[in-house]
Every structure is written in C-alpha cells, then in structure tokens.
C-alpha atoms as a PDB file:
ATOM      1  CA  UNK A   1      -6.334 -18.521   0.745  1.00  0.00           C
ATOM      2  CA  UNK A   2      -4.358 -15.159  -0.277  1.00  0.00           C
ATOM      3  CA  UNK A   3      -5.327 -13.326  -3.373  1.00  0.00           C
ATOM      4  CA  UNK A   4      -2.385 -10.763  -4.411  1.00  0.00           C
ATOM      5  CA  UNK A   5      -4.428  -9.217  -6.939  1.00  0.00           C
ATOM      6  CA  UNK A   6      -7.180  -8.282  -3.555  1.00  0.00           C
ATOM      7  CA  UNK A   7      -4.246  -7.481  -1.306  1.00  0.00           C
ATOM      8  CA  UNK A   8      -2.727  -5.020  -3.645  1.00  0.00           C
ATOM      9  CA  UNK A   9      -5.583  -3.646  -4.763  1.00  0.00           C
ATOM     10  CA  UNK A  10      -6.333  -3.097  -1.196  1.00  0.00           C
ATOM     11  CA  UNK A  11      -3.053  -1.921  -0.047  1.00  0.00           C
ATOM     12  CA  UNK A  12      -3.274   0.904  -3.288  1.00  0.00           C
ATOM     13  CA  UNK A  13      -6.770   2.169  -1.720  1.00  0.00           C
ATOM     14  CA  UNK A  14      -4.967   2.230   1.833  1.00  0.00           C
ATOM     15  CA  UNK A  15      -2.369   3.388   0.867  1.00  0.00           C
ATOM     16  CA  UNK A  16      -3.409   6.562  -0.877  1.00  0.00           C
ATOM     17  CA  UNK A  17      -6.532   7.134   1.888  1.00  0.00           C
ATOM     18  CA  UNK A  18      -3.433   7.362   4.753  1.00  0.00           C
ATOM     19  CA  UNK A  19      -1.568   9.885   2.706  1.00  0.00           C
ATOM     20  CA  UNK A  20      -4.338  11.894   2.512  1.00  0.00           C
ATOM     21  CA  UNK A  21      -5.256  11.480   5.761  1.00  0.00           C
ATOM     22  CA  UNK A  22      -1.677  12.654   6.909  1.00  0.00           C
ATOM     23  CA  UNK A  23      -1.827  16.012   4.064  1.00  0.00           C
ATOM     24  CA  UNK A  24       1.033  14.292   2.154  1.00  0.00           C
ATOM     25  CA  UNK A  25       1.977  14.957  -0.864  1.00  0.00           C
ATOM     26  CA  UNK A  26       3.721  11.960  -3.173  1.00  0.00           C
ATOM     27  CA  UNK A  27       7.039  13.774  -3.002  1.00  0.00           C
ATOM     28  CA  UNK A  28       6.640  13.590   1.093  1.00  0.00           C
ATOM     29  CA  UNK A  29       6.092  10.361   1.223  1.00  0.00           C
ATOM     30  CA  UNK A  30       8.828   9.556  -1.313  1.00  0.00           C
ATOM     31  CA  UNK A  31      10.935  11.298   0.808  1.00  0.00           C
ATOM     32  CA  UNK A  32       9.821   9.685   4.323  1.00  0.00           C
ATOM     33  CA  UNK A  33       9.662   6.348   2.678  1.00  0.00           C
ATOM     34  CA  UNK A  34      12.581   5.870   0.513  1.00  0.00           C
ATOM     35  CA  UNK A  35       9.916   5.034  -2.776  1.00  0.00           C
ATOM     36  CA  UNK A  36      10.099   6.748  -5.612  1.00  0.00           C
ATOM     37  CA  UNK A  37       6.832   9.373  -6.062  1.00  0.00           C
ATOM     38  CA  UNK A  38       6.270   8.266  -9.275  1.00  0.00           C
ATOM     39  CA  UNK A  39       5.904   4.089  -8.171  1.00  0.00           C
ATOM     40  CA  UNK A  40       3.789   5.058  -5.246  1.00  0.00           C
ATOM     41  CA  UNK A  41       1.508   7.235  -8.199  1.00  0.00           C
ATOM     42  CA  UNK A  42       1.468   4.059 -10.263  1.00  0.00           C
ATOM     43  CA  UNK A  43       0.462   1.736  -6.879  1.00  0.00           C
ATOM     44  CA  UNK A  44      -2.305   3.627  -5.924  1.00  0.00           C
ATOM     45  CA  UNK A  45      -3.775   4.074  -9.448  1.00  0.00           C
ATOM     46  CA  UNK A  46      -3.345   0.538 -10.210  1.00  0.00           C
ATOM     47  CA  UNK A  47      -0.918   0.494 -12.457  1.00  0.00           C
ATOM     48  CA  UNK A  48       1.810  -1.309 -10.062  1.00  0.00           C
ATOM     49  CA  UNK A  49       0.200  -4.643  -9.165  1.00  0.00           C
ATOM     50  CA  UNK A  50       3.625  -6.525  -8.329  1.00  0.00           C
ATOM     51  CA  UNK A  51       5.541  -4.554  -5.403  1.00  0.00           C
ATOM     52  CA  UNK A  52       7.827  -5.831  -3.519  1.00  0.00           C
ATOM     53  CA  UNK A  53       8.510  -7.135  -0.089  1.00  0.00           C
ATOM     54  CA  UNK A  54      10.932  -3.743   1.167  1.00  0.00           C
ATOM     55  CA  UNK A  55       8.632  -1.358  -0.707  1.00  0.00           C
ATOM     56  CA  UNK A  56       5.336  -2.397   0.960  1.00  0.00           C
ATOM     57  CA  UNK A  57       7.253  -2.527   4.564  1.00  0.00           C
ATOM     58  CA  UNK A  58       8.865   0.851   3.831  1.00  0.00           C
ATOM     59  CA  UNK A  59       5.675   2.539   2.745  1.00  0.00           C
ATOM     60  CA  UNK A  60       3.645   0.516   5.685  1.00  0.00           C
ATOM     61  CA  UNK A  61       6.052   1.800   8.490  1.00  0.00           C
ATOM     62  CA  UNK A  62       6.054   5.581   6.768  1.00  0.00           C
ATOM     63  CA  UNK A  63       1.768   5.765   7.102  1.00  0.00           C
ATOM     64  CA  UNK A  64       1.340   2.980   9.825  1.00  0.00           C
ATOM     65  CA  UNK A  65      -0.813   0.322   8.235  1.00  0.00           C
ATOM     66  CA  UNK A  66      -0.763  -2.823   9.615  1.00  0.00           C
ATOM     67  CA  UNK A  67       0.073  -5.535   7.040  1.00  0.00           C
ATOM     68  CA  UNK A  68      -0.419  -8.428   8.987  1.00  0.00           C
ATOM     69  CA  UNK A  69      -4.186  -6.849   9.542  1.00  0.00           C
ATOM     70  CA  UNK A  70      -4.542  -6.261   5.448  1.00  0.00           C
ATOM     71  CA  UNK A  71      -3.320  -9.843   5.069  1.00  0.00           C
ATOM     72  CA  UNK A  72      -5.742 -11.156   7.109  1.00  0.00           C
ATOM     73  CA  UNK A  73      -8.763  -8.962   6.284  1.00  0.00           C
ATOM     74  CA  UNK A  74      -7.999 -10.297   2.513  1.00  0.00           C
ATOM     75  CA  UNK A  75      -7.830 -13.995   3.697  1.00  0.00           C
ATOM     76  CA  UNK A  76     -11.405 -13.291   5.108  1.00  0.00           C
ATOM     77  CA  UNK A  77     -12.991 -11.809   2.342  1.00  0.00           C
ATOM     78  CA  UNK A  78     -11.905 -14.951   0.103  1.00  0.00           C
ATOM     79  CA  UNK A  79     -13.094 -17.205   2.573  1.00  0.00           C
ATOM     80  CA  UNK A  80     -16.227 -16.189   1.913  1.00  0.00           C
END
C-alpha cells in the first residue's frame, strides 16, 4: 500500500538534499526544470503536498532521483 502523504514528504526531503548536493539554487533548478522557484520552495518546506504527475517527472529528471525507487522504498516502509 502507497501513502502520498509519505511519498511526498519523502520526495520534499529528496528533493531539496539533491539540490544541495548539486550547489543549486531554487532559481537554477526552476530554470533546468521548467517549475516555478517559488512551488519547488513550497514542496520542500511542506507546504505543497499535492504535485503533480509532469512536475515530479520534470524535477526527478533535472536532479536524477529515481521515482520508481521512492515509490517502492515508501511501499516498504508501510508494509511494515
């Protein structure tokens, strides 16, 4: 079983741990990824809990992270 509310808080930690990672500033990635800096400022301080299908692809493919692995590492951690 999926929980969203796991997923996207775990997607908002990855999310802003890769940008770091990768010295980018919010306006960088906005730029690389086509998402606005302010929505990726409200995803990775929680404030953006409902994101949509293109913005999670287009902010996955701009840092690399592997959605199919956050999917599944989320399915494991409700299994137990």
């Amino acid at each position: 079983m999926y929980s969203e509310d796991v997923f996207v808080k775990e997607f908002a930690r990855k999310l802003r741990r890769k940008r770091e990672e990768q010295s980018l500033s919010l306006n960088r990635l906005s730029e690389i990824s086509s998402v606005s800096a302010s929505f990726i400022f409200r995803i990775e301080n929680g404030e953006r809990n409902n994101i949509s299908i293109e913005v999670l692809f287009n902010l996955s493919n701009a840092l690399d992270i592997d959605l199919g692995e956050m999917l599944e590492r989320c399915r494991s951690s409700q299994d137990k």
